[in-house]
Protein backbone atom coordinates (compact mmCIF):
# COMPACT_ATOMS: atom_id res chain seq x y z
CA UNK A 1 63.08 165.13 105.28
CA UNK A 2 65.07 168.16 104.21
CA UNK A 3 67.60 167.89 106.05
CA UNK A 4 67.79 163.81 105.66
CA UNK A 5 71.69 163.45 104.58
CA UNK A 6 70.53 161.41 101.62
CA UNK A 7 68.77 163.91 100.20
CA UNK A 8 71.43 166.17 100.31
CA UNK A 9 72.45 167.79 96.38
CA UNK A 10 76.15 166.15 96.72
CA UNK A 11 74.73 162.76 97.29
CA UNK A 12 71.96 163.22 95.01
CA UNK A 13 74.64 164.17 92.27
CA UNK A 14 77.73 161.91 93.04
CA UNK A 15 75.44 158.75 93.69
CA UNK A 16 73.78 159.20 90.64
CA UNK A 17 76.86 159.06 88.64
CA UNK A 18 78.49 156.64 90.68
CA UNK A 19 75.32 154.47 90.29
CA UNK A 20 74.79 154.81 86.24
CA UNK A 21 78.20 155.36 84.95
CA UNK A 22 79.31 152.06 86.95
CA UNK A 23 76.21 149.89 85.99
CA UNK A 24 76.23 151.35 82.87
CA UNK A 25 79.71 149.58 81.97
CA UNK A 26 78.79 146.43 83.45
CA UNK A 27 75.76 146.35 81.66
CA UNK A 28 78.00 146.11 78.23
CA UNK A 29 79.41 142.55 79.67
CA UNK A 30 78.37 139.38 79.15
CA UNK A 31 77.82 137.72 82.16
CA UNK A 32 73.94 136.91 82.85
CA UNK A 33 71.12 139.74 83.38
CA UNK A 34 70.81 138.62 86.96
CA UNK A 35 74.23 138.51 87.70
CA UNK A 36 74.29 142.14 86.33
CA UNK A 37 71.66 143.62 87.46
CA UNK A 38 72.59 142.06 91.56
CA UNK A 39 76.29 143.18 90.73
CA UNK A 40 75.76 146.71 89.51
CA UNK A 41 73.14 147.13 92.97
CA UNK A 42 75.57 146.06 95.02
CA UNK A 43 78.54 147.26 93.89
CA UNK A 44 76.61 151.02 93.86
CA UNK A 45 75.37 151.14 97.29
CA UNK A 46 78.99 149.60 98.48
CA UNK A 47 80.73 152.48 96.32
CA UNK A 48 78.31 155.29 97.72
CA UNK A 49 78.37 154.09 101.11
CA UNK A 50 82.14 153.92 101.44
CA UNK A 51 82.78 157.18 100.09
CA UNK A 52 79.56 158.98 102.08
CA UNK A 53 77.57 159.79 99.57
CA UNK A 54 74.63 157.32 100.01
CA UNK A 55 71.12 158.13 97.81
CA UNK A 56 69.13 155.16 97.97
CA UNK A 57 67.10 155.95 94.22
CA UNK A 58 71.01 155.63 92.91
CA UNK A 59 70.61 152.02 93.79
CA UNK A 60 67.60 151.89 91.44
CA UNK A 61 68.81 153.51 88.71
CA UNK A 62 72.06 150.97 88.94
CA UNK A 63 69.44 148.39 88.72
CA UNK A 64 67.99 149.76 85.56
CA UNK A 65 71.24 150.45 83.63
CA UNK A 66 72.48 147.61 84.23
CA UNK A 67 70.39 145.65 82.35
CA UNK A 68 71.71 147.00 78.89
CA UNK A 69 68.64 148.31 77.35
CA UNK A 70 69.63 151.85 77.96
CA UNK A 71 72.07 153.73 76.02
CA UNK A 72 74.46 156.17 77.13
CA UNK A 73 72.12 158.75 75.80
CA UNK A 74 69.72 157.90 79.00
CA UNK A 75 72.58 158.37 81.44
CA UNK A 76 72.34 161.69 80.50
CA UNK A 77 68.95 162.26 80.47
CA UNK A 78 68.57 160.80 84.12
CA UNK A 79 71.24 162.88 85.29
CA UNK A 80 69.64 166.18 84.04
CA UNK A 81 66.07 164.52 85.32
CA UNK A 82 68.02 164.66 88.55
CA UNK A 83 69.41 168.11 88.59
CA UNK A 84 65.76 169.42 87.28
CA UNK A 85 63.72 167.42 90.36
CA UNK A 86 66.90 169.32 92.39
CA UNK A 87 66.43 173.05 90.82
CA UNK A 88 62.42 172.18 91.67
CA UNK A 89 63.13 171.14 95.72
CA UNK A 90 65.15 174.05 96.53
CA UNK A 91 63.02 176.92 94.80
CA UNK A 92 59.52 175.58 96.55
CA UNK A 93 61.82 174.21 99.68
CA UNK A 94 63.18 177.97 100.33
CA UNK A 95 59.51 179.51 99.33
CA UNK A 96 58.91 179.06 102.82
CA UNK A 97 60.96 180.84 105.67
CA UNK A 98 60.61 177.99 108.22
CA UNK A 99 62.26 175.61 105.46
CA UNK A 100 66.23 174.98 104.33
CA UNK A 101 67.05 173.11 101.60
CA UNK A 102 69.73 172.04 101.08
CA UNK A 103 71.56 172.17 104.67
CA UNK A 104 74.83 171.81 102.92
CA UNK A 105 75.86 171.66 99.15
CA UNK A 106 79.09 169.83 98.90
CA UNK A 107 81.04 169.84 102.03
CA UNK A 108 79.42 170.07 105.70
CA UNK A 109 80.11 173.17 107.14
CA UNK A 110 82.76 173.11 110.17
CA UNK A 111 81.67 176.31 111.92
CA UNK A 112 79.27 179.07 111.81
CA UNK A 113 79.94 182.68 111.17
CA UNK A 114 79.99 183.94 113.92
CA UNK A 115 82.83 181.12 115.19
CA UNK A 116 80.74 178.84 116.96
CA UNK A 117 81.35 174.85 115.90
CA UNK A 118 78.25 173.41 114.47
CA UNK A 119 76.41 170.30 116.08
């Protein structure tokens, strides 16, 4: 599942943020827990999906944040949790020479080197 789009570092990245940050601030209001919780999901995945960045464990940590037990301090900490688990899959991804990760970084590439337009 390398080369699964979701798993991709820019939707890893942007989703998280997307995901926390958002749920995060409605997490601070005072509507009920459920009502949170459904709205900060939903309102992710919606986000993420419009803009193409979709990472489905965003979802889960909009679930989590948005049930204000977290401080900001955790946003943090899940975001660098994030960029460590990424640092870890593309060293022992790359160990191998039959592997690729990531396929792309930010933006998908258009064409190859040597000219030819990419499937």
């Amino acid at each position: 599942l390398t080369s699964a789009p979701a798993s991709q570092p820019r939707n890893i990245i942007i989703g998280q943020i997307f995901g926390m940050c958002l749920s995060f601030g409605i997490g601070e209001s005072e509507i009920p827990l459920w009502l949170k919780q459904s709205l900060a999901t939903s309102l992710t995945i919606f986000i993420m999906v419009k803009i193409g960045v979709t990472h489905p464990p965003a979802g889960a940590a909009a679930l989590l944040f948005s049930s204000g037990k977290y401080k900001i301090q955790q946003v943090g900490m899940n975001l660098m949790a994030n960029l460590v688990a990424l640092l870890m899959a593309v060293i022992i991804n790359n160990a191998d020479v039959h592997r690729q990760y990531p396929t792309f970084w930010g933006v998908r590439p258009f064409f190859c080197i040597s000219g030819e337009k990419k499937p």
